[in-house]
C-alpha atoms as a PDB file:
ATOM      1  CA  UNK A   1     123.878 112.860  76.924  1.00  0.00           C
ATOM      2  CA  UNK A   2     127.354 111.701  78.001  1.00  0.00           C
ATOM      3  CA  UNK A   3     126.292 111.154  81.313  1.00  0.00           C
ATOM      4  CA  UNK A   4     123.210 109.365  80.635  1.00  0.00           C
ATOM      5  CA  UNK A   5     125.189 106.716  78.541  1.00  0.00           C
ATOM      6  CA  UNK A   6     127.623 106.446  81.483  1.00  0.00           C
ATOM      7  CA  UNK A   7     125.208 105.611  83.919  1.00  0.00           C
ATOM      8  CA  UNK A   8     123.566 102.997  81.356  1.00  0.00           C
ATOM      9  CA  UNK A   9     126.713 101.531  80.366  1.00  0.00           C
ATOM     10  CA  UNK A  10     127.316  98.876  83.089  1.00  0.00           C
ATOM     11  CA  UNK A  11     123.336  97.738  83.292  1.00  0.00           C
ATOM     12  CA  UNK A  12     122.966  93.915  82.210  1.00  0.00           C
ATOM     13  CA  UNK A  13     119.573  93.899  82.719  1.00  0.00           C
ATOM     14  CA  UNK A  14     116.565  95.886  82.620  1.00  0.00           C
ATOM     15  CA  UNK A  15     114.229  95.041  85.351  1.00  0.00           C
ATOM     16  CA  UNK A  16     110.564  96.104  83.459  1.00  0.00           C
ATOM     17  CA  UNK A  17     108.003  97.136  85.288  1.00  0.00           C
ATOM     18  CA  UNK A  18     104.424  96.043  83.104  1.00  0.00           C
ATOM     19  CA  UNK A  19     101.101  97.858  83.095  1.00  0.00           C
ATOM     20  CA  UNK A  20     102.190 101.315  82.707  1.00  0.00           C
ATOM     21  CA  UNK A  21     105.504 100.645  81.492  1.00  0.00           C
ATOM     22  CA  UNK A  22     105.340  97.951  78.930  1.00  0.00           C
ATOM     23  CA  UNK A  23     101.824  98.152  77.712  1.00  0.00           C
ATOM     24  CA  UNK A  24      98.776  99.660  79.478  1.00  0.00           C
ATOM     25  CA  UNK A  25      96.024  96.919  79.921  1.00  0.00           C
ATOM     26  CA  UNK A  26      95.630  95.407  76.398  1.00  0.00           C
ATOM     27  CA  UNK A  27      97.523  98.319  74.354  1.00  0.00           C
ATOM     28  CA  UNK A  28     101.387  97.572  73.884  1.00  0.00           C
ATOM     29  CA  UNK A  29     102.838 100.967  74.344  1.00  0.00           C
ATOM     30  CA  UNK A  30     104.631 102.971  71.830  1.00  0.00           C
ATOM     31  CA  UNK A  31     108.208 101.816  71.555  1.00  0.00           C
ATOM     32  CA  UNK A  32     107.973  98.783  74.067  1.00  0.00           C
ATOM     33  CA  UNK A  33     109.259  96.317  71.233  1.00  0.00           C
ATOM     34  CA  UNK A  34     111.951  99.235  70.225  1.00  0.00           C
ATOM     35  CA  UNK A  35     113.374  98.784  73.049  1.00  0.00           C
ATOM     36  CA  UNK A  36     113.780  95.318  73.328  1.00  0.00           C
ATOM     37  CA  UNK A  37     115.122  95.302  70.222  1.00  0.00           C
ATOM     38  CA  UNK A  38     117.870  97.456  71.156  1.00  0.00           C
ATOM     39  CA  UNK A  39     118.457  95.582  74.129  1.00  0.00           C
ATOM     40  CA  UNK A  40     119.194  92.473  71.931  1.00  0.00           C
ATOM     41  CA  UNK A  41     121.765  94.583  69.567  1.00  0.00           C
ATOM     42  CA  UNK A  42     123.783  95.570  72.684  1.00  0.00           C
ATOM     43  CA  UNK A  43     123.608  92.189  74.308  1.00  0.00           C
ATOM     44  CA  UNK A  44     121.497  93.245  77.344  1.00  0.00           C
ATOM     45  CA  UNK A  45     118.729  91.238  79.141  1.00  0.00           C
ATOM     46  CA  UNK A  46     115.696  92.396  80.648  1.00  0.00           C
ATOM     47  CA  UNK A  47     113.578  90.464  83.161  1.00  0.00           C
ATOM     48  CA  UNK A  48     109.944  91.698  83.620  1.00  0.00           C
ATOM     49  CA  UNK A  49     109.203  92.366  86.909  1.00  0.00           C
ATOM     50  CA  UNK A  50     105.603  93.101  88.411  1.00  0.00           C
ATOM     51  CA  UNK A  51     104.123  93.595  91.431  1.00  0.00           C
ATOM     52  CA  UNK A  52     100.387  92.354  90.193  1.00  0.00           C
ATOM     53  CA  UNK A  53      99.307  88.956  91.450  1.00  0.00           C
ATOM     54  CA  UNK A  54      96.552  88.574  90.019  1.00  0.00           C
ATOM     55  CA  UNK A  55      97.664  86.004  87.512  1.00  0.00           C
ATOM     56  CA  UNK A  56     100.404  83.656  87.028  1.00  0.00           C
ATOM     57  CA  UNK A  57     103.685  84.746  85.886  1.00  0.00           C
ATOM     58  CA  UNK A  58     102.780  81.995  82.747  1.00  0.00           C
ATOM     59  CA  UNK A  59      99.658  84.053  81.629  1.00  0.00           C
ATOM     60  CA  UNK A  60     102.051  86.862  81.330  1.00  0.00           C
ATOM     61  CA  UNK A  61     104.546  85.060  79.227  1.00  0.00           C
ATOM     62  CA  UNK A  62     101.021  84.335  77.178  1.00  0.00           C
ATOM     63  CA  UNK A  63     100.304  87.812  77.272  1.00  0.00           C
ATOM     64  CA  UNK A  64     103.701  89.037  76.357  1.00  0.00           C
ATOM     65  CA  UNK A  65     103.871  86.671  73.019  1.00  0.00           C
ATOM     66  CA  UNK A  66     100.464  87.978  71.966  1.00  0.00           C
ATOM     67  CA  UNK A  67     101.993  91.824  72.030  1.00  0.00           C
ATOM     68  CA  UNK A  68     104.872  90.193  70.201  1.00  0.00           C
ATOM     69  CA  UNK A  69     107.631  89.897  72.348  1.00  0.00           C
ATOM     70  CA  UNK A  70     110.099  86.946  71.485  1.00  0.00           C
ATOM     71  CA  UNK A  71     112.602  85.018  73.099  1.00  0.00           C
ATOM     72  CA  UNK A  72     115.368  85.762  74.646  1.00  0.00           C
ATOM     73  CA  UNK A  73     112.610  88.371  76.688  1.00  0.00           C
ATOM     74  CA  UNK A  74     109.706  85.846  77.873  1.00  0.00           C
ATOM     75  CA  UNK A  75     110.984  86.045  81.394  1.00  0.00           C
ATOM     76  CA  UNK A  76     108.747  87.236  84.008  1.00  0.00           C
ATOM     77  CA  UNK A  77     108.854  87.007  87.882  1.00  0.00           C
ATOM     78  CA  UNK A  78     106.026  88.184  90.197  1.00  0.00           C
ATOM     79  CA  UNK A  79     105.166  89.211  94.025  1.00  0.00           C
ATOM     80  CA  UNK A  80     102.840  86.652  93.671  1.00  0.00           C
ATOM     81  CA  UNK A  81     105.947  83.683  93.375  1.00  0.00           C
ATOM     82  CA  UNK A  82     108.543  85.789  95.473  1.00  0.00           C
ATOM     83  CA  UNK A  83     105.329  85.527  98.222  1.00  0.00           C
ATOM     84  CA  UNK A  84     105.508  81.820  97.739  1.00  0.00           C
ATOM     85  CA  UNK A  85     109.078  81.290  97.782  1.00  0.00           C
ATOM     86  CA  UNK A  86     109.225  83.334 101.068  1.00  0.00           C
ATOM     87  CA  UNK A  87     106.318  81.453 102.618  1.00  0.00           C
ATOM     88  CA  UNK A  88     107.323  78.098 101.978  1.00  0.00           C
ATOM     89  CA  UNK A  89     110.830  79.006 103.906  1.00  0.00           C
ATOM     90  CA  UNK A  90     109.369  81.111 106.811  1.00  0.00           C
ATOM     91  CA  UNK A  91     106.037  78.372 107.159  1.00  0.00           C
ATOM     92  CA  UNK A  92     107.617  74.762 106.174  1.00  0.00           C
ATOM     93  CA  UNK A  93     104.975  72.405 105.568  1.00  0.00           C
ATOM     94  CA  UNK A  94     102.340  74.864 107.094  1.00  0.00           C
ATOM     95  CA  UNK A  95      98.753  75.876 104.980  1.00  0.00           C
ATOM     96  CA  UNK A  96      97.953  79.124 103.976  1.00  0.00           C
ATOM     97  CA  UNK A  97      94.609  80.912 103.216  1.00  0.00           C
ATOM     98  CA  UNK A  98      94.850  82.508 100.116  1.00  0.00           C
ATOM     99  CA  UNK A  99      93.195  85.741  99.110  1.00  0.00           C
ATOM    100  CA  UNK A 100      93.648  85.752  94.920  1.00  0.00           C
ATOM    101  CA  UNK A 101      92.225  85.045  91.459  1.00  0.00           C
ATOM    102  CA  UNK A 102      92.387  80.890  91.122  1.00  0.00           C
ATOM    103  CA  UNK A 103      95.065  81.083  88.578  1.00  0.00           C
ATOM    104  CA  UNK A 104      97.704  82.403  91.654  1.00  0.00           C
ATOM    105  CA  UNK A 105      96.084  79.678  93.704  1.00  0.00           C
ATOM    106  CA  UNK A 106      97.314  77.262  90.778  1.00  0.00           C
ATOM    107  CA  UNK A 107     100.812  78.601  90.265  1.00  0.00           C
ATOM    108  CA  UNK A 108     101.080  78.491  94.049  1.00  0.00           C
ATOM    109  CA  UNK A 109      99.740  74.958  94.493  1.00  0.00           C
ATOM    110  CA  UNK A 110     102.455  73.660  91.693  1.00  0.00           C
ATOM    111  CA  UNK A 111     105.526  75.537  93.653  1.00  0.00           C
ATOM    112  CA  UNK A 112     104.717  73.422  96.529  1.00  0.00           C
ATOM    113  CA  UNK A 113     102.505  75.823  98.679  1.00  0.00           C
ATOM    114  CA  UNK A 114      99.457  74.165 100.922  1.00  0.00           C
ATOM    115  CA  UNK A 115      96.925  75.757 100.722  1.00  0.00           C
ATOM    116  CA  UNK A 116      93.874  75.761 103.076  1.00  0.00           C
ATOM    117  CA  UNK A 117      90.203  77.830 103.378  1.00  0.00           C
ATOM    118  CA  UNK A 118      89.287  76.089 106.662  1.00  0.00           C
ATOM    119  CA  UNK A 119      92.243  75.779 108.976  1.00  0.00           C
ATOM    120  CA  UNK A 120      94.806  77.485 107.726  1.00  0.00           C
ATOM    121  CA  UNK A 121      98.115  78.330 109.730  1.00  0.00           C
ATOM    122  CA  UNK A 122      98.656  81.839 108.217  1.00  0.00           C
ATOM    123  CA  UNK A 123      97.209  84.443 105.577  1.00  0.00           C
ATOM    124  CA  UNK A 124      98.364  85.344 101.815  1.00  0.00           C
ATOM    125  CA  UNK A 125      96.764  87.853 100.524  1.00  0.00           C
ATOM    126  CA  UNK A 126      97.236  88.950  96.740  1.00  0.00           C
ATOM    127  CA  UNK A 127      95.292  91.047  94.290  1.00  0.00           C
ATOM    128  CA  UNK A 128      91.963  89.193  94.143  1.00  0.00           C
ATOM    129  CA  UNK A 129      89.719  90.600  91.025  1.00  0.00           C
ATOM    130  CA  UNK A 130      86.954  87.859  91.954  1.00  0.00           C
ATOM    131  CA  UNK A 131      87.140  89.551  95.440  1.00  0.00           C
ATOM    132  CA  UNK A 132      83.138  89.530  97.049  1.00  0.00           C
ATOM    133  CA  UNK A 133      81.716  89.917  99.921  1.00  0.00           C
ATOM    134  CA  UNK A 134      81.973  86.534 101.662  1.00  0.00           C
ATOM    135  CA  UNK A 135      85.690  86.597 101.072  1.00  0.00           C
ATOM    136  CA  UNK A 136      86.520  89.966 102.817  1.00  0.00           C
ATOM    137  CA  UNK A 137      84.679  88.962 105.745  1.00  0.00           C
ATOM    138  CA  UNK A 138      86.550  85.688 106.145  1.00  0.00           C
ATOM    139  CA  UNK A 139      89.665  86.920 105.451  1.00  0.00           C
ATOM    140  CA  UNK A 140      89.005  89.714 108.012  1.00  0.00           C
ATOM    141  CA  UNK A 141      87.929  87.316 110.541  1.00  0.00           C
ATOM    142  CA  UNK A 142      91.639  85.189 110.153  1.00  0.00           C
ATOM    143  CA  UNK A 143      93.633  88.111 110.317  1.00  0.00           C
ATOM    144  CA  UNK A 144      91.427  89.446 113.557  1.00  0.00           C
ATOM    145  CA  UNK A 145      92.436  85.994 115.216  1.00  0.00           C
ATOM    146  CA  UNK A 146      96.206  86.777 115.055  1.00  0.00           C
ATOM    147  CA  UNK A 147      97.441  84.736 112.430  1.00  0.00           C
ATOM    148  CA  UNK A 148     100.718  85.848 110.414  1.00  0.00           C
ATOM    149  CA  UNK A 149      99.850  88.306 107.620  1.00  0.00           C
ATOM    150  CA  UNK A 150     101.663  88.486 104.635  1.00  0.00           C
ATOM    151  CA  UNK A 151     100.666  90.757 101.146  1.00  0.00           C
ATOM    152  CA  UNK A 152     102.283  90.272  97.718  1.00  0.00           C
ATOM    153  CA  UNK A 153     102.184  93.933  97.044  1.00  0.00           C
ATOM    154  CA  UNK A 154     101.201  97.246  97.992  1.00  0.00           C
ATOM    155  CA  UNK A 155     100.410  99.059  94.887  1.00  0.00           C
ATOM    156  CA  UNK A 156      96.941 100.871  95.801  1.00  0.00           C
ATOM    157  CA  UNK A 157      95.564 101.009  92.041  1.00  0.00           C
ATOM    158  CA  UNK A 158      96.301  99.133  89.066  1.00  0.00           C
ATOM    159  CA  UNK A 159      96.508 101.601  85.884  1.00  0.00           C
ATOM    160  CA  UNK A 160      93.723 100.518  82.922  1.00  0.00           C
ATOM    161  CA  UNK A 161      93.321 101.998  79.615  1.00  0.00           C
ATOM    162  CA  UNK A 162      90.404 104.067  81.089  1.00  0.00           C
ATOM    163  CA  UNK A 163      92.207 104.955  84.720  1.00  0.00           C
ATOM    164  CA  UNK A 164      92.749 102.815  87.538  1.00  0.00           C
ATOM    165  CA  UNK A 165      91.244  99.922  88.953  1.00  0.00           C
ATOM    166  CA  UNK A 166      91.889  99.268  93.172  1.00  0.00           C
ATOM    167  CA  UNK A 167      94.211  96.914  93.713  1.00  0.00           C
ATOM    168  CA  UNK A 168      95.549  95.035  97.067  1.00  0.00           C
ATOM    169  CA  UNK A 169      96.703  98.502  98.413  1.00  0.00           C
ATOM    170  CA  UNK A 170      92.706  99.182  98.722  1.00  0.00           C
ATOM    171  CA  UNK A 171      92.173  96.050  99.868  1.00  0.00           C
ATOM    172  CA  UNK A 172      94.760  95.865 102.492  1.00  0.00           C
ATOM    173  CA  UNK A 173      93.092  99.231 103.487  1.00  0.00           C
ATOM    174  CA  UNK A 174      89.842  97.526 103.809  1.00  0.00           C
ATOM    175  CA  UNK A 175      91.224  94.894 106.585  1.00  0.00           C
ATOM    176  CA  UNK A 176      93.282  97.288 108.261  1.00  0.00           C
ATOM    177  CA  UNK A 177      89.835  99.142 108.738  1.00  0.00           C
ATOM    178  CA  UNK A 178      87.716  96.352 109.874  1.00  0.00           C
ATOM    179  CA  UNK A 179      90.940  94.254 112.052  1.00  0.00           C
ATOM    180  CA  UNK A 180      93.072  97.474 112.673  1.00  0.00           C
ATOM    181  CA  UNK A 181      96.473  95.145 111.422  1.00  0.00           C
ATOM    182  CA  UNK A 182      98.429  95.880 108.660  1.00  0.00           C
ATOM    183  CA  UNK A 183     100.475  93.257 106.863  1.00  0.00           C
ATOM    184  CA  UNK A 184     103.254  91.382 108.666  1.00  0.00           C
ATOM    185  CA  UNK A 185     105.488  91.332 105.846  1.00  0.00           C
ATOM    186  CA  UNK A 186     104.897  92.373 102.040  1.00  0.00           C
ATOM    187  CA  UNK A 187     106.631  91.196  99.534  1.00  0.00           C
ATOM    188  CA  UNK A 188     106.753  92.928  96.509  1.00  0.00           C
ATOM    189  CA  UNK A 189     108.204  96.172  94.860  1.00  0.00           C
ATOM    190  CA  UNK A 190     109.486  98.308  96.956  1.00  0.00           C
ATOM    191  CA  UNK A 191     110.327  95.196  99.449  1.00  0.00           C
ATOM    192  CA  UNK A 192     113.261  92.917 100.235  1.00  0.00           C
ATOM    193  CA  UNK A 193     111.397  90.000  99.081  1.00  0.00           C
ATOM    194  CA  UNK A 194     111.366  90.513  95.938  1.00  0.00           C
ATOM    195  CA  UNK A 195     114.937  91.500  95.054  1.00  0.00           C
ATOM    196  CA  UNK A 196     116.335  88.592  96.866  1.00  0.00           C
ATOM    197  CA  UNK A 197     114.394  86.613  93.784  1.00  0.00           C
ATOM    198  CA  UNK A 198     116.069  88.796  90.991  1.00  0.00           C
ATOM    199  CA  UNK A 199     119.310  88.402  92.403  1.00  0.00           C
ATOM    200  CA  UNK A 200     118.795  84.846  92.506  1.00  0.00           C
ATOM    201  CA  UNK A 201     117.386  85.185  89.141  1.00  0.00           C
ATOM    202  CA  UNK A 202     119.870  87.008  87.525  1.00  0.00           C
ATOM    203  CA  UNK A 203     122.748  86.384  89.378  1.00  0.00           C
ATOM    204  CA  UNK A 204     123.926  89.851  88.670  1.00  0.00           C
ATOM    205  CA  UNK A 205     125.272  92.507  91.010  1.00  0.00           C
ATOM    206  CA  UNK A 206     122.747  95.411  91.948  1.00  0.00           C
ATOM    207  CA  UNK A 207     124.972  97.372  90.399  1.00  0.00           C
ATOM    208  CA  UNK A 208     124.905  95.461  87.129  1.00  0.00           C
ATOM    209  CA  UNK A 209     120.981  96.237  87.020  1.00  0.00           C
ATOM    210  CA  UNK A 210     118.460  99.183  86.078  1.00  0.00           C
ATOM    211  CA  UNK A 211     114.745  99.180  88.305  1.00  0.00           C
ATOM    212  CA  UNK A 212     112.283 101.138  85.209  1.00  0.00           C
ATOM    213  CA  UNK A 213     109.298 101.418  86.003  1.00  0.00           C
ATOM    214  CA  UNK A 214     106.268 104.221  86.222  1.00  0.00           C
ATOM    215  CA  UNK A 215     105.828 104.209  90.007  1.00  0.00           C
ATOM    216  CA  UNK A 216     107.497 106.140  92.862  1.00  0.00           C
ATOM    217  CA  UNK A 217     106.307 104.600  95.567  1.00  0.00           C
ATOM    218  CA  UNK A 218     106.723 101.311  94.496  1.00  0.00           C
ATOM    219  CA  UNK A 219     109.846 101.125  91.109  1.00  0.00           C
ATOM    220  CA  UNK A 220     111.504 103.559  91.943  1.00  0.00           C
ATOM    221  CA  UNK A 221     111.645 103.517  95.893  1.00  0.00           C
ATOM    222  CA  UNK A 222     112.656  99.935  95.080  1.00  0.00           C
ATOM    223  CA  UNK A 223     116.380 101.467  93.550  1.00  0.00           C
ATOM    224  CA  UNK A 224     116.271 104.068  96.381  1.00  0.00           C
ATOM    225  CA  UNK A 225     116.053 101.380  98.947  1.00  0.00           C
ATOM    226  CA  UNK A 226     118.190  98.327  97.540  1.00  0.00           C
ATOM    227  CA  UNK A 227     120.874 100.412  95.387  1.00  0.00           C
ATOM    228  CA  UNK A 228     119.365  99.951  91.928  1.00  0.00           C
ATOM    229  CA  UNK A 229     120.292 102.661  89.155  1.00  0.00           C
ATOM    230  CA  UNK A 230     116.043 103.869  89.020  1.00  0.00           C
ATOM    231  CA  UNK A 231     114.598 105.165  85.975  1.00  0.00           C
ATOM    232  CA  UNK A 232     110.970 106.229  85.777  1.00  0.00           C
ATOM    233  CA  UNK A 233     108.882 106.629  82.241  1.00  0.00           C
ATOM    234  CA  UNK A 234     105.884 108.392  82.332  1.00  0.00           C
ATOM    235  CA  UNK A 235     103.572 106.412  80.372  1.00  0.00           C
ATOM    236  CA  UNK A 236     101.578 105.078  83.336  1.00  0.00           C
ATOM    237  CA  UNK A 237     100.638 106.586  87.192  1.00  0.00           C
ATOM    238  CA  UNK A 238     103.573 109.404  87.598  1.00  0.00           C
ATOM    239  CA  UNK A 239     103.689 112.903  85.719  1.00  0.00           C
ATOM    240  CA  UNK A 240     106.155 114.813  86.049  1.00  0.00           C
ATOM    241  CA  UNK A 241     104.325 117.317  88.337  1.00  0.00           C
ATOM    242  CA  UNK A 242     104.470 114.248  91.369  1.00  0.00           C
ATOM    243  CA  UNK A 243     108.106 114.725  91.292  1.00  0.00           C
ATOM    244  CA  UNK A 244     108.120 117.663  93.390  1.00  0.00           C
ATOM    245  CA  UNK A 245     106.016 115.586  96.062  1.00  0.00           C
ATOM    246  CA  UNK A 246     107.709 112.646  96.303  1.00  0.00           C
ATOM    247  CA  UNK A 247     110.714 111.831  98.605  1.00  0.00           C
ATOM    248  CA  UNK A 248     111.208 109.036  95.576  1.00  0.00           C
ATOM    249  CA  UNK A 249     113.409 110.509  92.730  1.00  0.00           C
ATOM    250  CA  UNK A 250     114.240 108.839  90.144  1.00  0.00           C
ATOM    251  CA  UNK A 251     118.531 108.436  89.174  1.00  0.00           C
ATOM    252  CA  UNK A 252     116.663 108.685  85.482  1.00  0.00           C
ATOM    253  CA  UNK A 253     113.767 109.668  83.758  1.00  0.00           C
ATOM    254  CA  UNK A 254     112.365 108.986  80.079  1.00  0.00           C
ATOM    255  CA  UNK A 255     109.562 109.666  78.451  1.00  0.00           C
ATOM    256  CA  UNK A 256     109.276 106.377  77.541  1.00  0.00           C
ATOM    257  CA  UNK A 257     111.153 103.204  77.126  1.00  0.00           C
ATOM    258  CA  UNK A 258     112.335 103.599  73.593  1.00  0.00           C
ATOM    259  CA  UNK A 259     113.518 107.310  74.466  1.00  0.00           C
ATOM    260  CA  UNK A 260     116.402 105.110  76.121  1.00  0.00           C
ATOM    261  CA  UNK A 261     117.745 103.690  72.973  1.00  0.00           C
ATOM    262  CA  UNK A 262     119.528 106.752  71.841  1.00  0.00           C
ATOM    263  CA  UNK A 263     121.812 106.271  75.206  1.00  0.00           C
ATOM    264  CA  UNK A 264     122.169 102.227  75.517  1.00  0.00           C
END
């Protein structure tokens, strides 16, 4: 136990995965709010950080608020801003096509990003759930033409209350299948991208900050790779029986968020 609480000790801010680690679809998980509230008693932050762009990082503030979380914890970023921040630096004043639900499209448009389904200069692709026909087959046919490729994410499902759902990992699949290219760059968890944002974000030191989340491949290779303290809970896509199969261990493991308190 005395080790745990040393290697908690100098984290200023929890860096929360969502669907799987916070709640699961519509169902807040057991001991999410706990946890926050013990965060507030010991004057730690936490900044909610997921991978899924299919909506703005508003609608999960929106979201949040419904489950009942309150200020000072209303702070989320996503792959699908950290994808516009990097765009608009590496393509200045160049038009993207955009692969995603219209509410990214939105949050994209008011950060600055042009945005183009005829011409466009490059390709964004996030985690469409209006995805069709018609829209694979012209995204397919701009990435088979050469232009840059860039993903939000690569999570390959999205956890639901009743399993998984694809997301951009399957569809990434689908146009490395039909254009044989993968992404050029992708953003999100476990990528550079992303924790250049919370560093701006926070303005913390890595070492100042905890990754928690309920992925290998994507939270916790995210500490692995950047040296973030890692701490997997297993309310979402990892049991404990992937551990032995995974080159991505965890510094930490819970069985939950609130089975954290006892040590913060």
């Amino acid at each position: 136990m005395q080790l745990i609480r040393q290697r908690l000790a100098p984290i200023r801010c929890f860096l929360l995965d969502m669907d799987g680690t916070f709640y699961l679809g519509e169902r807040l998980l057991d001991g999410s709010l706990a946890f926050l509230d013990r965060l507030r008693a010991t004057g730690r932050s936490a900044l909610f950080l997921t991978n899924n762009s299919s909506k703005s990082a508003q609608a999960y503030v929106d979201k949040l608020r419904r489950m009942g979380v309150e200020e000072p914890f209303l702070n989320v970023l996503t792959s699908g801003q950290a994808a516009a921040r990097y765009c608009l630096s590496a393509f200045p004043g160049q038009r993207a096509f955009v692969l995603g639900n219209p509410s990214l499209k939105a949050e994209l448009r008011a950060m600055g990003l042009p945005l183009e389904d005829d011409s466009p200069d490059y390709v964004l692709v996030g985690y469409d759930t209006t995805l069709d026909y018609s829209k694979m087959t012209r995204v397919c046919d701009l990435v088979r033409q050469g232009l840059p490729y860039i993903a939000t994410h690569p999570d390959l499902n999205c956890p639901t209350e009743t399993g998984f759902a694809p997301d951009i990992g399957a569809i990434i699949a689908f146009i490395e299948a039909s254009t044989g290219r993968r992404p050029d760059r992708i953003i999100g968890k476990p990528y550079e991208g992303i924790v250049q944002d919370v560093l701006e974000y926070t303005g913390l030191d890595k070492r100042q900050l905890a990754m928690v989340g309920d992925r290998l491949y994507t939270d916790i290779a995210t500490g692995r790779n950047f040296g973030i303290l890692s701490i997997l809970v297993l309310t979402g896509e990892t049991k404990r029986e992937d551990l032995s199969r995974s080159a991505d261990q965890p510094d930490l493991m819970f069985e939950r968020l609130s089975a954290m308190n006892p040590y913060l």
